[in-house]
N, C-alpha and C. Protein backbone atom coordinates (compact mmCIF):
# COMPACT_ATOMS: atom_id res chain seq x y z
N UNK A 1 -10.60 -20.83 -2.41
CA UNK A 1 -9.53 -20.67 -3.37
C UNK A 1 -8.71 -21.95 -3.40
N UNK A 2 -8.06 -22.28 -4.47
CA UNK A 2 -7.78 -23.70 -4.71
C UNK A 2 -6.24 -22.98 -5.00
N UNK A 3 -5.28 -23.91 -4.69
CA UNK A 3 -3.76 -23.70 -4.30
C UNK A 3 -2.71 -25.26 -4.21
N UNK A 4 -1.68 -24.95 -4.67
CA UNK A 4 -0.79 -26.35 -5.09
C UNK A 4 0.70 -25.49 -4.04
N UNK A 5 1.37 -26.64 -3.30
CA UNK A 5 2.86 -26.12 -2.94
C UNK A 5 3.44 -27.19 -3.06
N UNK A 6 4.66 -26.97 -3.63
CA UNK A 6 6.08 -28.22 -3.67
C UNK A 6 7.30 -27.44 -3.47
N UNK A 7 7.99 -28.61 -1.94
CA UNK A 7 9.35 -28.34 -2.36
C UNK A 7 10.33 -29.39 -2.58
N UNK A 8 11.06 -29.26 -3.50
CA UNK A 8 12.00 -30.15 -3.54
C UNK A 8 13.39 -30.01 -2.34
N UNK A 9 13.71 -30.44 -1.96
CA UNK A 9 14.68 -30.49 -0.96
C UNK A 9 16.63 -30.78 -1.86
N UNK A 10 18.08 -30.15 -1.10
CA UNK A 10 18.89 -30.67 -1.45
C UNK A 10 19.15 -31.24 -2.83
N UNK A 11 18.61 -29.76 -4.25
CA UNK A 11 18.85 -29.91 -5.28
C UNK A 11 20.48 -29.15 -5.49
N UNK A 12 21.69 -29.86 -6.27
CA UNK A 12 22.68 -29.24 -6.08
C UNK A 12 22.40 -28.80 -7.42
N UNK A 13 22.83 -27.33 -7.39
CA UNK A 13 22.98 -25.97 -8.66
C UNK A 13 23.93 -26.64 -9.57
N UNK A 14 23.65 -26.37 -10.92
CA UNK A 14 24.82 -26.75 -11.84
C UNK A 14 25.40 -25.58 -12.22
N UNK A 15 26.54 -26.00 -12.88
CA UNK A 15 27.60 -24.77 -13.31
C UNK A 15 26.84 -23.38 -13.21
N UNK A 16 27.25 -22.42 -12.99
CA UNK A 16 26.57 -20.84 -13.13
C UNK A 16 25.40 -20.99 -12.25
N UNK A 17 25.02 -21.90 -10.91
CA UNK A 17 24.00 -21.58 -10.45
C UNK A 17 22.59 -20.97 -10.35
N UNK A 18 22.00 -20.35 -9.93
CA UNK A 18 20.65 -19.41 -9.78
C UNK A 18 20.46 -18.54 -9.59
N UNK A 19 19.61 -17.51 -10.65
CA UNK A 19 19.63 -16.25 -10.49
C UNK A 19 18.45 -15.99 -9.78
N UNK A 20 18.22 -14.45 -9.10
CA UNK A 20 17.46 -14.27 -8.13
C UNK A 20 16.95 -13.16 -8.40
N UNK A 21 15.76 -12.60 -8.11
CA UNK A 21 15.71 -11.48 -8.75
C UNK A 21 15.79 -10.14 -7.59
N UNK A 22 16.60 -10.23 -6.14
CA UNK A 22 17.10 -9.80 -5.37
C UNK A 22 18.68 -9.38 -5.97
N UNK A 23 19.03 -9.82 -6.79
CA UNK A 23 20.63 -9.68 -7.90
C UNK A 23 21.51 -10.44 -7.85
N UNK A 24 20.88 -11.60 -7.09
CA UNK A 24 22.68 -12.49 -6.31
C UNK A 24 22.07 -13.89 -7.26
N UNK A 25 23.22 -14.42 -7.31
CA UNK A 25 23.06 -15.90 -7.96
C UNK A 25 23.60 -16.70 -6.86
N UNK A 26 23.01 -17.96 -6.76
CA UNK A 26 23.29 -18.74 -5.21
C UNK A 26 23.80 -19.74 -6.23
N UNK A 27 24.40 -20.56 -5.58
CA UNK A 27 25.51 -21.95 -5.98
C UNK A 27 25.67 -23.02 -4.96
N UNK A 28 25.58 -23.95 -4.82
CA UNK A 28 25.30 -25.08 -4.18
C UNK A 28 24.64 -26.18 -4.09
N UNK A 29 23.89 -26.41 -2.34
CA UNK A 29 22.91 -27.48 -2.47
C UNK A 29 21.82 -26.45 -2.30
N UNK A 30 20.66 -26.13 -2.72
CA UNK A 30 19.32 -25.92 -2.39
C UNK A 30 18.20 -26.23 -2.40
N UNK A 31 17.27 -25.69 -1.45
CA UNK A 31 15.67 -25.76 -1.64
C UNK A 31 15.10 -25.27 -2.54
N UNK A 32 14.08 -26.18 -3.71
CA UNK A 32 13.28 -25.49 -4.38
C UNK A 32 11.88 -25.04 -4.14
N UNK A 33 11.27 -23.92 -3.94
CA UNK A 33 9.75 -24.49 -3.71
C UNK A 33 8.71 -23.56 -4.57
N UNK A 34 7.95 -23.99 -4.78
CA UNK A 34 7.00 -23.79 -5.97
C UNK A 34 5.16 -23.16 -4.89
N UNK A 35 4.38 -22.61 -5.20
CA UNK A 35 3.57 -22.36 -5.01
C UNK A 35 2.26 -21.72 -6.05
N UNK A 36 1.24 -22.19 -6.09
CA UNK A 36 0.52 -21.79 -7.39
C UNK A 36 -0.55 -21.24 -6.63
N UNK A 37 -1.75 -20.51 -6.90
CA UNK A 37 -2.61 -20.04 -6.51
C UNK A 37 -3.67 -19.76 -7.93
N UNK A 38 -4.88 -20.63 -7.61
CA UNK A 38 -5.88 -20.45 -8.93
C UNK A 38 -6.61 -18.67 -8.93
N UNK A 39 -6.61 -18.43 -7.40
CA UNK A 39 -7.31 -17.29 -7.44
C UNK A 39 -6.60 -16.09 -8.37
N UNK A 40 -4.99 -16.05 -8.81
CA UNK A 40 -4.26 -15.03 -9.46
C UNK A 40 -3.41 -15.98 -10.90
N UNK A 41 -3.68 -17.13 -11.03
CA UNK A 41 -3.39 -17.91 -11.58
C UNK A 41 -1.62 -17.95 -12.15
N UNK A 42 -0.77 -17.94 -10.88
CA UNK A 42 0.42 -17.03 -11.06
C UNK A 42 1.30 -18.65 -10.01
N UNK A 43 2.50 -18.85 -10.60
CA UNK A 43 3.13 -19.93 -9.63
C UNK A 43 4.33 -19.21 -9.24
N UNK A 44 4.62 -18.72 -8.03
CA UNK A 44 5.80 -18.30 -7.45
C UNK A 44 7.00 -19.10 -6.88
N UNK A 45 8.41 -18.80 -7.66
CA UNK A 45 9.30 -19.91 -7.15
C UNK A 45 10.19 -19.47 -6.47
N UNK A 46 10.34 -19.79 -5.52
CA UNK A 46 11.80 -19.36 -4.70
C UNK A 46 12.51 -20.42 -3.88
N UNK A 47 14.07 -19.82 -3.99
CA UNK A 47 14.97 -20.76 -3.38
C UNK A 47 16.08 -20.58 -2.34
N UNK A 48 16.10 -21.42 -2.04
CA UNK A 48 16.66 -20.92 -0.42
C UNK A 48 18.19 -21.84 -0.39
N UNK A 49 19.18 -21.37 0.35
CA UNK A 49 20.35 -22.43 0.40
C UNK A 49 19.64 -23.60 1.69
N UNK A 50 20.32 -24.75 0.80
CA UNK A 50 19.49 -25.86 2.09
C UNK A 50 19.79 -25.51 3.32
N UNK A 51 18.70 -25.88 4.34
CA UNK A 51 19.01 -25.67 5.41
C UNK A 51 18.64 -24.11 6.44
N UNK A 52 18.95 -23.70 4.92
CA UNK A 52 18.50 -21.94 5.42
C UNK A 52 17.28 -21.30 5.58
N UNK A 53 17.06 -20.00 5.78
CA UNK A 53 15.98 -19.71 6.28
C UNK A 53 15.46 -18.36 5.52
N UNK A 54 16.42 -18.22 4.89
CA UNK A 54 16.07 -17.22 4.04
C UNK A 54 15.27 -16.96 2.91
N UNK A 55 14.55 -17.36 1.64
CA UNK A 55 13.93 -17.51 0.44
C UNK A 55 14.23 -16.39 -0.23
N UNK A 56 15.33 -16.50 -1.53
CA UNK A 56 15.16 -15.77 -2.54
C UNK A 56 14.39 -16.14 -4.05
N UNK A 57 13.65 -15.17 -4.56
CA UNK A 57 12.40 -15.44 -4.84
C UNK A 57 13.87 -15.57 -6.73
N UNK A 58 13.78 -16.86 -7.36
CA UNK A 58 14.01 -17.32 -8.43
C UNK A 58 13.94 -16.06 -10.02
N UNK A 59 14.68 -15.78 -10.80
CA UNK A 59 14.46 -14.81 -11.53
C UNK A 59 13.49 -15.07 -12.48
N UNK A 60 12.40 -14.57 -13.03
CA UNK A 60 11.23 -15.06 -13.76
C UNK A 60 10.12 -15.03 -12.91
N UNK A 61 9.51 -15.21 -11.42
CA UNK A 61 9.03 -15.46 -11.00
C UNK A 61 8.21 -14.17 -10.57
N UNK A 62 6.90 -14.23 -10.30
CA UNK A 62 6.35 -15.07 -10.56
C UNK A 62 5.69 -15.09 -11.88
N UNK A 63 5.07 -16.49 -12.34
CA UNK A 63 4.76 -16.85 -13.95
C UNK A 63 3.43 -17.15 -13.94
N UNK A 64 2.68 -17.23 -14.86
CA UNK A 64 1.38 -17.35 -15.27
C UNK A 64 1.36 -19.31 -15.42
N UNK A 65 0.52 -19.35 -14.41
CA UNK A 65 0.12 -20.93 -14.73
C UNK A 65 -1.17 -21.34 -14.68
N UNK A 66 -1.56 -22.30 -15.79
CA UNK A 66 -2.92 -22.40 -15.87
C UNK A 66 -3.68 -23.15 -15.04
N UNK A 67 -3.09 -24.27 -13.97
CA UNK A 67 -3.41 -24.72 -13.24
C UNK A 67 -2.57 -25.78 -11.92
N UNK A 68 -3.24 -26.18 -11.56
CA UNK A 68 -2.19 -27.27 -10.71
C UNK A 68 -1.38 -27.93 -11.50
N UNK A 69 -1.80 -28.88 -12.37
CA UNK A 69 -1.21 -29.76 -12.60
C UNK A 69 -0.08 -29.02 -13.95
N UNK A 70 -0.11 -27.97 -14.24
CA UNK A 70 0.83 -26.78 -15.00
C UNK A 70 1.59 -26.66 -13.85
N UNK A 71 1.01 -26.44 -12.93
CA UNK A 71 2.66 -25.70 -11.99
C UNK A 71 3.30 -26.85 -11.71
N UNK A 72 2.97 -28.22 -11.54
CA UNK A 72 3.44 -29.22 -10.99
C UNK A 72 4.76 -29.44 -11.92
N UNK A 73 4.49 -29.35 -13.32
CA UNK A 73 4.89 -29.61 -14.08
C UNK A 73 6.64 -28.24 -14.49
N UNK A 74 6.28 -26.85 -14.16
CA UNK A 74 6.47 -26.25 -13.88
C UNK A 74 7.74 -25.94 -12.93
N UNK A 75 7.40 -26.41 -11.24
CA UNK A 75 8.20 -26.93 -10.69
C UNK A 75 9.28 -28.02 -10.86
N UNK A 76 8.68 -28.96 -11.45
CA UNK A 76 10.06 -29.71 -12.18
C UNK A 76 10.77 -29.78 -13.08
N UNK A 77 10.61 -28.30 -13.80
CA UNK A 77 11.25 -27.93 -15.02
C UNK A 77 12.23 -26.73 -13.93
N UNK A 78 11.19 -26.42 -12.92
CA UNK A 78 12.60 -25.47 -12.40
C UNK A 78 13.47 -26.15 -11.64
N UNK A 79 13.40 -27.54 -11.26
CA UNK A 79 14.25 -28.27 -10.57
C UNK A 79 15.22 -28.80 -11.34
N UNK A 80 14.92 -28.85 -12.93
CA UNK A 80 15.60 -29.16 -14.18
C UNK A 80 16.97 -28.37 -14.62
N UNK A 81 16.31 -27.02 -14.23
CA UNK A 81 17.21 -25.72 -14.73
C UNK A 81 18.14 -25.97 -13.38
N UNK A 82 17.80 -25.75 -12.27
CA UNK A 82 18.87 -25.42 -11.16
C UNK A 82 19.60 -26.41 -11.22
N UNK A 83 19.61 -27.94 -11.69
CA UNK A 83 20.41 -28.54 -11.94
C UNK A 83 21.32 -28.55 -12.96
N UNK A 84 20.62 -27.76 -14.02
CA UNK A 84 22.01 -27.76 -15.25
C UNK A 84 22.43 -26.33 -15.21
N UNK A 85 22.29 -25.93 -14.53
CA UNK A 85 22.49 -24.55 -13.92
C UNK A 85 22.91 -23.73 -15.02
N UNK A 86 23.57 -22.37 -15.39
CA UNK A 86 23.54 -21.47 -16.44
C UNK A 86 23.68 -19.91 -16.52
N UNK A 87 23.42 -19.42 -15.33
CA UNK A 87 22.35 -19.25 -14.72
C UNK A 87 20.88 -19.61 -14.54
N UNK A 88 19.99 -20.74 -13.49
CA UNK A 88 18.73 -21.03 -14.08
C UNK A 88 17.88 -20.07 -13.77
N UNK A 89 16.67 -19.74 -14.15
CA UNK A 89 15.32 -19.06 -14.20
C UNK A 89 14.47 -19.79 -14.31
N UNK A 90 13.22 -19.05 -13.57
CA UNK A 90 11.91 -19.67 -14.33
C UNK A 90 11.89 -19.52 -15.60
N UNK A 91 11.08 -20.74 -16.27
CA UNK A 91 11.07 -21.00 -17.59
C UNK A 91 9.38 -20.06 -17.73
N UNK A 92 9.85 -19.30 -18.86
CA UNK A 92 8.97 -18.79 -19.32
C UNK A 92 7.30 -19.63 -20.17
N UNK A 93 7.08 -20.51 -20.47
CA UNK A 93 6.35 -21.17 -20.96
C UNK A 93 5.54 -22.00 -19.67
N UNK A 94 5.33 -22.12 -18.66
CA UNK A 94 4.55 -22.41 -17.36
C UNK A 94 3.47 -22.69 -18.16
């Protein structure tokens, strides 16, 4: 089975932070991290406050991606959102 992971490290949340689909929106500096899997063709994102140890799994998640280089792409659209924050989500279009 063929599989992609990224995390971005010490992304700070913009205004209205990140929604979670646990119910809480986090605000700060955080971890982003991305994971794709070809066998379910699905990229799961979750984010953690830096440093922490916890992972709350990103609202949208997980999304249909067609491949590696989709989630790659993917992942830095969700590193996009948590920065202009809004509340961000996964972007539906993966």
């Amino acid at each position: 089975m063929s599989w992609a992971s990224w995390t971005t490290l010490g992304v700070f949340a913009g205004h209205g932070g990140v929604r979670t689909a646990e119910g809480g929106v986090l605000t700060g500096e955080l971890d982003v991290h991305t994971t794709w899997t070809a066998g379910d063709g699905l990229a799961h994102v979750t984010v953690q406050y830096s440093g922490g140890s916890h992972w709350h799994t990103l609202s949208g998640s997980p999304v249909a991606c067609s491949g590696e280089e989709a989630s790659r792409a993917l992942h830095e659209a969700v590193v996009d959102a948590v920065r202009a924050g809004g509340p961000a989500v996964v972007p539906s279009d993966g």
